[in-house]
Protein backbone atom coordinates (compact mmCIF):
# COMPACT_ATOMS: atom_id res chain seq x y z
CA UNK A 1 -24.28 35.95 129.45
CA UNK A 2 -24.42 32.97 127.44
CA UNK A 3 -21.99 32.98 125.81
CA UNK A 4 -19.43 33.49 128.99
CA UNK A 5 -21.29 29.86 130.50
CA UNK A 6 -18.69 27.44 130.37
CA UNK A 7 -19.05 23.78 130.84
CA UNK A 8 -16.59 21.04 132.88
CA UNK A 9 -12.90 21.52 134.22
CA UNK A 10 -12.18 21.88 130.35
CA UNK A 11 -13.92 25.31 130.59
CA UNK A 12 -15.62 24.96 127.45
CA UNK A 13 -18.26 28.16 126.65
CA UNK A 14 -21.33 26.70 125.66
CA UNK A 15 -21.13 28.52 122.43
CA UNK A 16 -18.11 26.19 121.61
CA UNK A 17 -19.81 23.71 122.51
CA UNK A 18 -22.82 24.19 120.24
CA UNK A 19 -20.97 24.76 117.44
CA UNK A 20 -18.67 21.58 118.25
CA UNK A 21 -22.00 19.86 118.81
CA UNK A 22 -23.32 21.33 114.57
CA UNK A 23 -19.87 20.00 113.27
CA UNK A 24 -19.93 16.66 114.65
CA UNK A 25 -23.84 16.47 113.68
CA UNK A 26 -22.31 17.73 109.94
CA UNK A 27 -19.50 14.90 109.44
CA UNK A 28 -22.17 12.48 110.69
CA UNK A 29 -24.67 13.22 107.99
CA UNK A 30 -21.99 13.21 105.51
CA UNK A 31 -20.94 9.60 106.38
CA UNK A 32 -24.66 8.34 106.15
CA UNK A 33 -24.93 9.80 103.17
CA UNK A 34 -21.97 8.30 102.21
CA UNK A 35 -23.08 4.70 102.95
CA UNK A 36 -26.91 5.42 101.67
CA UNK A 37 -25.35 6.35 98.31
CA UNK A 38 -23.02 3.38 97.90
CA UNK A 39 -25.60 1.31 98.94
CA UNK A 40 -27.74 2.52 96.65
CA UNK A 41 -25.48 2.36 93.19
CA UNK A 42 -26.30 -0.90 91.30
CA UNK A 43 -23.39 -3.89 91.12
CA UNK A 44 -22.95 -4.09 87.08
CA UNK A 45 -19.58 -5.93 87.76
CA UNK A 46 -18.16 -2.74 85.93
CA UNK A 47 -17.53 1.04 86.76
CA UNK A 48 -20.65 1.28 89.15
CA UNK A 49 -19.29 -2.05 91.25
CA UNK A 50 -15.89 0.08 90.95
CA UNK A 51 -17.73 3.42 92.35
CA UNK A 52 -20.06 1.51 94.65
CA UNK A 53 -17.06 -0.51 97.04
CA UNK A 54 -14.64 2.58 96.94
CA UNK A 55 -16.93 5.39 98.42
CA UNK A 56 -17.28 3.97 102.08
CA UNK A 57 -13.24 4.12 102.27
CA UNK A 58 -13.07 7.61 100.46
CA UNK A 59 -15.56 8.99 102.77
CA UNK A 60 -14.04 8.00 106.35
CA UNK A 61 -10.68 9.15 104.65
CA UNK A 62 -12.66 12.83 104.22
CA UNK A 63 -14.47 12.35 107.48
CA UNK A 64 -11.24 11.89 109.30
CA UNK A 65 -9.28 14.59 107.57
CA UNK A 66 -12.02 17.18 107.65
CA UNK A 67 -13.09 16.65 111.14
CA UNK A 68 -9.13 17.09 112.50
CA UNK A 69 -8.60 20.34 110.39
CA UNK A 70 -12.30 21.56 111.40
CA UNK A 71 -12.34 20.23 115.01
CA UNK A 72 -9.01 20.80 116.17
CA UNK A 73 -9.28 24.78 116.73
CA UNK A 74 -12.73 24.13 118.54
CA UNK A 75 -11.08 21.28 121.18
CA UNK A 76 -8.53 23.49 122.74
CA UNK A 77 -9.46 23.30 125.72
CA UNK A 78 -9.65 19.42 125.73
CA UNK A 79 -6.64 19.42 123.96
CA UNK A 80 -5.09 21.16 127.30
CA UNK A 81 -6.41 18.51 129.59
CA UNK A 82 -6.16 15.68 127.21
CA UNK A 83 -3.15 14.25 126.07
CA UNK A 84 -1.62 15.85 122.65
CA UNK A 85 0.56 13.33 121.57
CA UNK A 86 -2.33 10.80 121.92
CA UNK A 87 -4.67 12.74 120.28
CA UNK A 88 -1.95 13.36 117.24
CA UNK A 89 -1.62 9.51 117.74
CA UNK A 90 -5.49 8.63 116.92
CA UNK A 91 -5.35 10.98 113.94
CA UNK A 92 -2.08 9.80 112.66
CA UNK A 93 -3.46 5.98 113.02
CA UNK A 94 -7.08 6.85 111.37
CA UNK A 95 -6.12 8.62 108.56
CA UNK A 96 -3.60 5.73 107.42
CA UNK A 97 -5.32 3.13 107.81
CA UNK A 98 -8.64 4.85 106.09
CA UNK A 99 -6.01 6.03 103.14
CA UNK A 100 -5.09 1.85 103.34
CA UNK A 101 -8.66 0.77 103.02
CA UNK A 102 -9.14 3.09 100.28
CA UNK A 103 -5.54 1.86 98.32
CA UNK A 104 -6.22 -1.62 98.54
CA UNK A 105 -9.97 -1.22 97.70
CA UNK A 106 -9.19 0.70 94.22
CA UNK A 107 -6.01 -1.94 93.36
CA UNK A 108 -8.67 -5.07 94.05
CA UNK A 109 -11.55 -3.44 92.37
CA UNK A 110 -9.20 -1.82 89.36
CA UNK A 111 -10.18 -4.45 86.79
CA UNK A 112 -13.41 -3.75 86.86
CA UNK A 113 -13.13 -0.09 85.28
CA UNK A 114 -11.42 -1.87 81.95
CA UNK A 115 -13.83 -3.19 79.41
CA UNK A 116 -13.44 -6.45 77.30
CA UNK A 117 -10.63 -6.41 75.84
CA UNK A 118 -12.54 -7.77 72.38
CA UNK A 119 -14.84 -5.16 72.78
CA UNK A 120 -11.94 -2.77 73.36
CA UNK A 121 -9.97 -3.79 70.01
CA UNK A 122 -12.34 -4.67 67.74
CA UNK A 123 -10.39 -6.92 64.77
CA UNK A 124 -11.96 -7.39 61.58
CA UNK A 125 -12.58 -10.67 60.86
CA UNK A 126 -9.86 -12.37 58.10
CA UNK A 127 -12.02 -15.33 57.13
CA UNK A 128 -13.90 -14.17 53.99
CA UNK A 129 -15.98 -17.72 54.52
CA UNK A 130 -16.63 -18.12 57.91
CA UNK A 131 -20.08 -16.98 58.22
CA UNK A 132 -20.72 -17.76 54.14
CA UNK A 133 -23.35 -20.20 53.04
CA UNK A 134 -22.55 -22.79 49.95
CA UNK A 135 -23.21 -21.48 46.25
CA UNK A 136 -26.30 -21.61 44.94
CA UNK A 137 -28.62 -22.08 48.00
CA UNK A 138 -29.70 -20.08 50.35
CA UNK A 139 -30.20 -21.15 53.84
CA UNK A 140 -31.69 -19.73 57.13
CA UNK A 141 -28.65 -19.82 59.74
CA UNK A 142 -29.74 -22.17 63.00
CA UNK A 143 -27.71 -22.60 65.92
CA UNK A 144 -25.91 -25.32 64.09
CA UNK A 145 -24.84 -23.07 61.54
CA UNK A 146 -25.56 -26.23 58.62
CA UNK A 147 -25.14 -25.77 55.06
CA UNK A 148 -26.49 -28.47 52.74
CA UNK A 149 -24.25 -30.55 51.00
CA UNK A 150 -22.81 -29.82 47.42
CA UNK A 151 -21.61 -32.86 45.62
CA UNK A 152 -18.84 -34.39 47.15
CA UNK A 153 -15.44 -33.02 46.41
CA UNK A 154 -13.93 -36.08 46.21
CA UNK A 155 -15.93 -37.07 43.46
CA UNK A 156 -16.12 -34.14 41.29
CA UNK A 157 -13.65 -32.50 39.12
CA UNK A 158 -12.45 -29.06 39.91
CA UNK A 159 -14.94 -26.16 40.16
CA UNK A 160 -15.07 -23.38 38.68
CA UNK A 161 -14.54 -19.94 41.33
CA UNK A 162 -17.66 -17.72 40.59
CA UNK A 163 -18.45 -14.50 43.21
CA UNK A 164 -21.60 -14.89 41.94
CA UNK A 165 -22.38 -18.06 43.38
CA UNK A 166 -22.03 -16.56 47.34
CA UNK A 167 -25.20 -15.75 48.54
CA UNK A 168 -26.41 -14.11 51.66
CA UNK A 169 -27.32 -15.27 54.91
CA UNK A 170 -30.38 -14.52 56.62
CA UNK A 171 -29.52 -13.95 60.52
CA UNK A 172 -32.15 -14.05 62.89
CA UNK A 173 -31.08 -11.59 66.25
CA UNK A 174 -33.22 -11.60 69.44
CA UNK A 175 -35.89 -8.88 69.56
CA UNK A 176 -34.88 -5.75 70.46
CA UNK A 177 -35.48 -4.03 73.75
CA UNK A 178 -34.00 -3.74 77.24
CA UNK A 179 -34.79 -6.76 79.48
CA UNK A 180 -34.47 -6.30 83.11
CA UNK A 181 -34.99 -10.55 84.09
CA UNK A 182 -34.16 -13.73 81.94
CA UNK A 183 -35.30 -16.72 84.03
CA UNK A 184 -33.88 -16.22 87.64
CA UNK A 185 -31.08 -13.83 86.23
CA UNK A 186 -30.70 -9.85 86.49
CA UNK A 187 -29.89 -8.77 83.24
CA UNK A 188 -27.03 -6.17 83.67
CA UNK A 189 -26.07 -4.93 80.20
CA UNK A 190 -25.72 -6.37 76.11
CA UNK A 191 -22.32 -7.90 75.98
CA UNK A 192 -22.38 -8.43 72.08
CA UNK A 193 -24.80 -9.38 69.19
CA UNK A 194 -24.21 -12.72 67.24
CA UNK A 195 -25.44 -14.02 64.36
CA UNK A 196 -28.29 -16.36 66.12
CA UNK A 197 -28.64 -14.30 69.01
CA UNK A 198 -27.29 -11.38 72.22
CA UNK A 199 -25.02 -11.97 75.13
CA UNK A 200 -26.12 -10.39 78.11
CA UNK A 201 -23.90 -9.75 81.46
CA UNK A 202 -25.78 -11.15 84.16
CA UNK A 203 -26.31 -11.83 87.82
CA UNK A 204 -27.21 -14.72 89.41
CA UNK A 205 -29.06 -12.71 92.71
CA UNK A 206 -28.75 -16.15 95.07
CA UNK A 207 -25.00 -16.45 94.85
CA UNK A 208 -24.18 -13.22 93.87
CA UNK A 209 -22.47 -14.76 90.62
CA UNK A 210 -21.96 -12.69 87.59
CA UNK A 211 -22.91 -14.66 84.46
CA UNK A 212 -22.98 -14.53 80.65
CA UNK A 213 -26.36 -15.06 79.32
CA UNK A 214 -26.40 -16.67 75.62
CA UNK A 215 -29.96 -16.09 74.12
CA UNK A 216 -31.65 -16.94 71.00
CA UNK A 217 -35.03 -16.44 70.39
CA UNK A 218 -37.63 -19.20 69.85
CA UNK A 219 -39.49 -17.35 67.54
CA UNK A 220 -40.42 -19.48 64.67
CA UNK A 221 -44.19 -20.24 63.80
CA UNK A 222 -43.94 -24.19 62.18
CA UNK A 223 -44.05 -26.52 65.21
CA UNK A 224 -41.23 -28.65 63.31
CA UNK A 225 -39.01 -26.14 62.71
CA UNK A 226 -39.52 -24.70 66.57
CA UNK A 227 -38.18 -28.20 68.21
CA UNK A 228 -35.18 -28.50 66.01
CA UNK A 229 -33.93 -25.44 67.04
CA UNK A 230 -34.38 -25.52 70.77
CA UNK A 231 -32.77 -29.18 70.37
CA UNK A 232 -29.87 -27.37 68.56
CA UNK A 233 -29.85 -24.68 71.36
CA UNK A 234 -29.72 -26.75 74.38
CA UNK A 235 -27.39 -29.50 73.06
CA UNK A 236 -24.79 -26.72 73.49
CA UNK A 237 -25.89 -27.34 77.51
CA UNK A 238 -26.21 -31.23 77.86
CA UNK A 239 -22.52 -31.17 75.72
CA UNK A 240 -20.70 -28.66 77.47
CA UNK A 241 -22.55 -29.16 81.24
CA UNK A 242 -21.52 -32.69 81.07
CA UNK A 243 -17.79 -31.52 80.60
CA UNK A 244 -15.61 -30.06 83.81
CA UNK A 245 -12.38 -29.00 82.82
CA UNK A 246 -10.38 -25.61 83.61
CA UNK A 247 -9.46 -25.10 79.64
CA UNK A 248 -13.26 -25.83 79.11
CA UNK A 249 -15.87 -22.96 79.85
CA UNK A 250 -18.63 -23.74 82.47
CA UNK A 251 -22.02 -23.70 82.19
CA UNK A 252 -24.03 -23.34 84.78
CA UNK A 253 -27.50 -23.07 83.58
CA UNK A 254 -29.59 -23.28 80.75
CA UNK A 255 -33.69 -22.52 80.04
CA UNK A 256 -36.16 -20.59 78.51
CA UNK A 257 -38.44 -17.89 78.76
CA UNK A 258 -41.42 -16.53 76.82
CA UNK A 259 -39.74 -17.33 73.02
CA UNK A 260 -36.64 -16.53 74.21
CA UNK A 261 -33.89 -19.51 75.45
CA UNK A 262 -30.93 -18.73 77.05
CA UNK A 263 -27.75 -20.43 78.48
CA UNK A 264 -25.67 -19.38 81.50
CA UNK A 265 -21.88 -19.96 81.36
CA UNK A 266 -18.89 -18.07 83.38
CA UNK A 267 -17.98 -14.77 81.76
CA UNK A 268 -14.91 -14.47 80.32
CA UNK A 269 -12.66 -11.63 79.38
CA UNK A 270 -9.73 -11.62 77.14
CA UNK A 271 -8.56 -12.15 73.48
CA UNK A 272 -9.64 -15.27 70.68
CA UNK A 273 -6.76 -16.34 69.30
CA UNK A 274 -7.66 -14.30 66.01
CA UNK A 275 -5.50 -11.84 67.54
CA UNK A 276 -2.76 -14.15 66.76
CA UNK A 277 -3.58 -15.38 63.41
CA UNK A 278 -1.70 -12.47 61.42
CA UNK A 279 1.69 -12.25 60.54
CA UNK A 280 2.07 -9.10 62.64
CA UNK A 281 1.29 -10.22 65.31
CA UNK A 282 2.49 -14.21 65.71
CA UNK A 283 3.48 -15.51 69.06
CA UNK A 284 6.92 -16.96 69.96
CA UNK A 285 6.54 -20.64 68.69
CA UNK A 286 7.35 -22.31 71.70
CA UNK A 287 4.10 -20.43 73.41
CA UNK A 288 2.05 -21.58 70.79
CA UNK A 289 3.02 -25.07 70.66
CA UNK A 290 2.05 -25.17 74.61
CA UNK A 291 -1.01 -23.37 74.01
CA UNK A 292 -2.30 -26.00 71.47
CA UNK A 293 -1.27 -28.96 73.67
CA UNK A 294 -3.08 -27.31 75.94
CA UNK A 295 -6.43 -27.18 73.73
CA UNK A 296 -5.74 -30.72 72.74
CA UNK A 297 -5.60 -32.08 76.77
CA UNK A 298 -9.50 -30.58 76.33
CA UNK A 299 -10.82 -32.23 73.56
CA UNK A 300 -9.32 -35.09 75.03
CA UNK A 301 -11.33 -35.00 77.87
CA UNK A 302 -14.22 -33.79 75.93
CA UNK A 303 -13.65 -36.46 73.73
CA UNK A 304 -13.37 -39.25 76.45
CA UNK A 305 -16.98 -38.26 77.67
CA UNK A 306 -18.16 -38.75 74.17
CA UNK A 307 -18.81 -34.82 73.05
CA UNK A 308 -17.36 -34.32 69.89
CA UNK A 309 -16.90 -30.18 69.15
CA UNK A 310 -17.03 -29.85 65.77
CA UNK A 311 -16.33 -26.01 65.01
CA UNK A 312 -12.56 -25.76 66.32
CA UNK A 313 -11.19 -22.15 64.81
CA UNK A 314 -8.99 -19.16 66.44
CA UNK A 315 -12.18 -17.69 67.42
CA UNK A 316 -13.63 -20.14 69.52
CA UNK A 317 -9.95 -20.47 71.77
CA UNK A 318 -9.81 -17.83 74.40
CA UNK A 319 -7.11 -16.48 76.49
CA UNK A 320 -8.77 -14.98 79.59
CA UNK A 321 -7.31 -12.60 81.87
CA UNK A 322 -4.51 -14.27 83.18
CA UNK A 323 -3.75 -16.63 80.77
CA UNK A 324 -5.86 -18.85 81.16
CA UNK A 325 -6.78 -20.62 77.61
CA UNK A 326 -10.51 -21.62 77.09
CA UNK A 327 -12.07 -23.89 74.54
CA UNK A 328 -15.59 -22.20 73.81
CA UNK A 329 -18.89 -22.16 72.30
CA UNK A 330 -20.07 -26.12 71.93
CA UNK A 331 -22.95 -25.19 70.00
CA UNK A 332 -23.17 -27.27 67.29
CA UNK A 333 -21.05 -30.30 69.18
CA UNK A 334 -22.34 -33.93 68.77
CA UNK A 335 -22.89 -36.37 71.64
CA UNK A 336 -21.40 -39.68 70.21
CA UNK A 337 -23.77 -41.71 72.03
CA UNK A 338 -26.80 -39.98 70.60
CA UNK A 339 -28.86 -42.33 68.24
CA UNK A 340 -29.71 -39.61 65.88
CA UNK A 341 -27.32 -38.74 62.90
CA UNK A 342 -27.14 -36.70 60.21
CA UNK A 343 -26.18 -37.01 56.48
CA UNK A 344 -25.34 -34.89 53.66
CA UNK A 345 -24.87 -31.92 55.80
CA UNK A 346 -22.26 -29.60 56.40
CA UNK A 347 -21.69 -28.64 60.73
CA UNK A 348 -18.67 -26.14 61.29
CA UNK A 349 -17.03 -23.21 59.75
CA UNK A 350 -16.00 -24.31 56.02
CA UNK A 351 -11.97 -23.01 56.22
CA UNK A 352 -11.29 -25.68 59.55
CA UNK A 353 -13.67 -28.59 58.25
CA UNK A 354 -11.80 -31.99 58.17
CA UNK A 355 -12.14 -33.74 54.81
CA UNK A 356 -14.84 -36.17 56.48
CA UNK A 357 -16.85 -32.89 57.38
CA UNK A 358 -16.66 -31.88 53.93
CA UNK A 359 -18.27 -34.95 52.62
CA UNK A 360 -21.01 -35.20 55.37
CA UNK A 361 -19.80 -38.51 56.72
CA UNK A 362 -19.78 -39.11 60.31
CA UNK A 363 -16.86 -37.37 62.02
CA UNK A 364 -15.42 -38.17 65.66
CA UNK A 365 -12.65 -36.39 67.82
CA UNK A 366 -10.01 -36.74 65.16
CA UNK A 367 -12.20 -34.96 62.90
CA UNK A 368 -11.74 -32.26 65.58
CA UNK A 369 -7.56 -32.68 65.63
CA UNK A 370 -7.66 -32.36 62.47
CA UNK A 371 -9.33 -28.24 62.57
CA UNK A 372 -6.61 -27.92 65.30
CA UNK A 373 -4.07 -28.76 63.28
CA UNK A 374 -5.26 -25.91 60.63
CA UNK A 375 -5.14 -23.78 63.63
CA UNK A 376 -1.76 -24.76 64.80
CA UNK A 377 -0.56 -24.09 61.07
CA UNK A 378 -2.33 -20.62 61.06
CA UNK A 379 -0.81 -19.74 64.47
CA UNK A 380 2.57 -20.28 63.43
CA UNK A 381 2.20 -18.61 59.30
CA UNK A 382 -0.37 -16.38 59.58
CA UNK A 383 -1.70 -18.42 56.97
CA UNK A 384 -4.62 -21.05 56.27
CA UNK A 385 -3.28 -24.48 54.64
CA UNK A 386 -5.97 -24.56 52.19
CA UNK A 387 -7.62 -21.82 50.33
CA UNK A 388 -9.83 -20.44 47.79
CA UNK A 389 -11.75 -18.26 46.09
CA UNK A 390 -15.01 -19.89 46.82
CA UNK A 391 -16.85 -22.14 49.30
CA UNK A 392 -16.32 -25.42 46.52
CA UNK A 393 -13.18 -24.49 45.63
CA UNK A 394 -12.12 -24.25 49.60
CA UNK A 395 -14.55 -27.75 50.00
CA UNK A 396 -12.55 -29.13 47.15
CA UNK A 397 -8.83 -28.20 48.55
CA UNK A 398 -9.91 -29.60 51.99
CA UNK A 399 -11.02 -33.10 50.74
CA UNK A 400 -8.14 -33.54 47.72
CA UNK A 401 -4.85 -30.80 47.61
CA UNK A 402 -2.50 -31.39 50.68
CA UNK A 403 -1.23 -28.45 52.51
CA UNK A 404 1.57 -26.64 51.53
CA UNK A 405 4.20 -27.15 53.83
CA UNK A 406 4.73 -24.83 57.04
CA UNK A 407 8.14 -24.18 56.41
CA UNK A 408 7.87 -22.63 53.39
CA UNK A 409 5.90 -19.57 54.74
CA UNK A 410 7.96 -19.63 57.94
CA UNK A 411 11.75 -20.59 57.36
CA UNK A 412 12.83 -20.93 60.96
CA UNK A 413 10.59 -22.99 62.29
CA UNK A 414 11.77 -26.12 63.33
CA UNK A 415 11.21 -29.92 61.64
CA UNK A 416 9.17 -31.23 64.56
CA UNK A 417 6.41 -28.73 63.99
CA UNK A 418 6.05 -29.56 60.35
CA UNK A 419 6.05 -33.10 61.16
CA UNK A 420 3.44 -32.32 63.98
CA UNK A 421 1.34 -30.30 61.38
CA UNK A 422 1.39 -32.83 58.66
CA UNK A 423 0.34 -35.56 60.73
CA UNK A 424 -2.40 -33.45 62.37
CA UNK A 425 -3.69 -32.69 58.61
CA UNK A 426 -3.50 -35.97 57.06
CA UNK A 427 -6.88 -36.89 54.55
CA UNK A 428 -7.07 -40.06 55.94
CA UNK A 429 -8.41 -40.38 59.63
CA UNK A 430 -6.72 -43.69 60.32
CA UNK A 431 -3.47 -41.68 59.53
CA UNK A 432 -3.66 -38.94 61.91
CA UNK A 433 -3.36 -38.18 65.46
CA UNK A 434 -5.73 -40.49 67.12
CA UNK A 435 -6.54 -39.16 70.82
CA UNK A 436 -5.92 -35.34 72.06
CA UNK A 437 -3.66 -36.69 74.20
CA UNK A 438 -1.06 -38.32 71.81
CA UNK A 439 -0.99 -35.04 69.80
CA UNK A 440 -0.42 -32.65 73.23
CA UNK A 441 2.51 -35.50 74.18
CA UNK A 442 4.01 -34.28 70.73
CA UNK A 443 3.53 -31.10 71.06
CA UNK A 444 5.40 -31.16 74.28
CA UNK A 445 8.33 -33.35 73.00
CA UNK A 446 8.93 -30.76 70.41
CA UNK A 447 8.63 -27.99 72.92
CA UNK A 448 11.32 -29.84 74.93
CA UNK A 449 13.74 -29.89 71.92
CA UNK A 450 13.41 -26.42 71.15
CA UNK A 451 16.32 -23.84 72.86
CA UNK A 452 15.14 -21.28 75.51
């Protein structure tokens, strides 16, 4: 008897109905569920952000295509009073613009399921002296990464290369555990481990602004020793926060918490230009001679607001995603209007010094055209202008041998760049480039002169 009951001018049974009524009340619950869930998955800025904006698309794409195909035999009867070709017409329109939603949402979000690209092609590093203290002491590595001063170079006669005189570095990494907070910051994931300290991915939960967290931990017992490395630390902050450039990273932030201090700058994906140090894999040499011009328009800025960098290497140029090159990690820069100096110590990374660096005397921005001038000379041979088989012997090449010339590593490349080079290494300062600018308005000239 029930089951013959029908209901409206449609003359739908009632059992129909009910059972149109449970399907409906199915698809429903299956888009909630949808929504609950994506609402639910955390934003990590990788394959969870990835997951968590392409389910609400997916799911009305399934709610659409499953409720036609399970529907359709059910709705007969309305289907005999209601138009067909509109009701094929609703579908049709649904479906593609739900498919749409879902397309454009995976091609916008599609970056976010590829990982660093550093992280994804790990190079080892060439620089058998990078991270090397000076023979015969042994130093704890601060932010600055210092070494003490060995007798000038220019004064003494040649050394003598012993392995045994490199010694090891102690490195100091932040304490281990998961941390969930660091200041106002959600702490996302570990980005990478450095010799002072971790790199977190986080969140800024205000602005919803992913950020790379710098740490290092304050966890030194002599009072003395405590303050000269948070000084160190959040120089980095006061140097680089003062400077606003697009080939310069930002940093937004900077504090401390518990014995931990950290620094929050724009996260950046892409390649050092390590990656373009070897002979394999050199870059075209007009693209390098724009990239460098483009590195020396930043110190020249830097440089006009009185922040002198200091540690300019391969490693510390980044291309980002796009192609967008960025002069980072200001960590051990020098504020040129600071009253405090330093003497008879080493700042930098002992292959890209400038000769003044070697002998601890006071070093401005052409100290820091000068390391870009090794790096030009590397980018273009695959090969460091001075060498050796020891920190003093390297100290001693630096500050005495000149550089052997470009050309003769790399036959085709053209006069202007050696002439470029040779100025950009001279010994003496009053001989070399003199403003980031000047050298970039070379560079360009020469890129001008070169054929497409």
């Amino acid at each position: 008897m029930f089951k013959e009951m029908s209901v409206g001018s449609a003359n739908l049974p009632v059992s129909r109905l009910t059972k149109f009524a449970g399907h409906v009340a199915a698809i429903l619950l299956f888009w909630m569920f949808g929504q609950r869930a994506a609402a639910e998955i955390p934003d990590d800025g990788k394959g969870l952000s990835f997951l968590r904006r392409t389910i609400p698309p997916a799911t009305l794409l399934v709610v659409i295509l499953a409720g036609h195909r399970v529907m359709r035999p059910l709705t007969g009867p309305f289907l005999a009073v209601m138009d067909t070709g509109l009701y094929n017409s609703i579908f049709l329109f649904g479906a593609i613009g739900a498919a749409l939603w879902l397309v454009l949402t995976v091609a916008r979000n599609s970056a976010l399921l590829a990982k660093p690209v550093e992280k994804a092609m790990p190079r080892p590093d060439p620089d058998p002296f990078e991270h090397e203290t000076p023979p015969k002491r042994q130093i704890r590595e601060e932010p600055e990464r210092t070494m003490p001063l060995p007798t000038p170079p220019r004064a003494q006669s040649q050394p003598r290369d012993r392995q045994e005189d490199r010694q090891e570095k102690t490195v100091r990494v932040a304490p281990a555990g998961p941390r969930r907070t660091l200041g106002r910051y959600a702490v996302l994931n570990e980005l990478g481990r450095g010799a002072m300290g971790v790199v977190y991915l986080g969140k800024d939960p205000t602005i919803q602004r992913f950020v790379a967290l710098k740490t290092v931990p304050f966890d030194v017992d002599e009072p003395g020793e405590l303050a000269e490395i948070k000084r160190r630390f959040f120089r980095e902050a006061e140097s680089t926060g003062r400077l606003s450039h697009p080939n310069i990273v930002t940093i937004y932030d900077a504090g401390e918490e518990g014995d931990l201090g950290y620094i929050a700058m724009e996260v950046l994906e892409g390649i050092t230009l390590k990656d373009w140090c070897r002979k394999e894999t050199l870059q075209p040499v007009k693209r390098v001679l724009k990239l460098v011009a483009t590195v020396a328009e930043a110190l020249d800025h830097a440089h006009s607001q009185g922040v002198v960098h200091r540690d300019i290497k391969p490693a510390n140029i980044m291309i980002a995603k796009g192609g967008a090159v960025k002069l980072t990690d200001f960590g051990i820069a020098r504020i040129t209007t600071s009253t405090k100096t330093q003497t008879n110590v080493i700042l930098g990374t002992p292959s890209y010094m400038s000769p003044e660096q070697v002998a601890g005397e006071k070093v401005d921005g052409r100290s820091d055209l000068f390391s870009l001038g090794v790096v030009l000379y590397e980018l273009l041979t695959g090969e460091r202008p001075f060498q050796g088989e020891s920190i003093a012997s390297l100290l001693f090449q630096i500050a005495n041998k000149p550089h052997r010339s470009p050309v003769q590593l790399r036959t085709d490349l053209p006069p202007c760049c050696a002439a470029i080079i040779d100025r950009a290494l001279c010994k003496e300062v009053a001989q070399r480039y003199q403003s980031g600018l000047e050298l970039s308005l070379d560079l360009g000239v020469c890129v001008q002169a070169l054929p497409d």
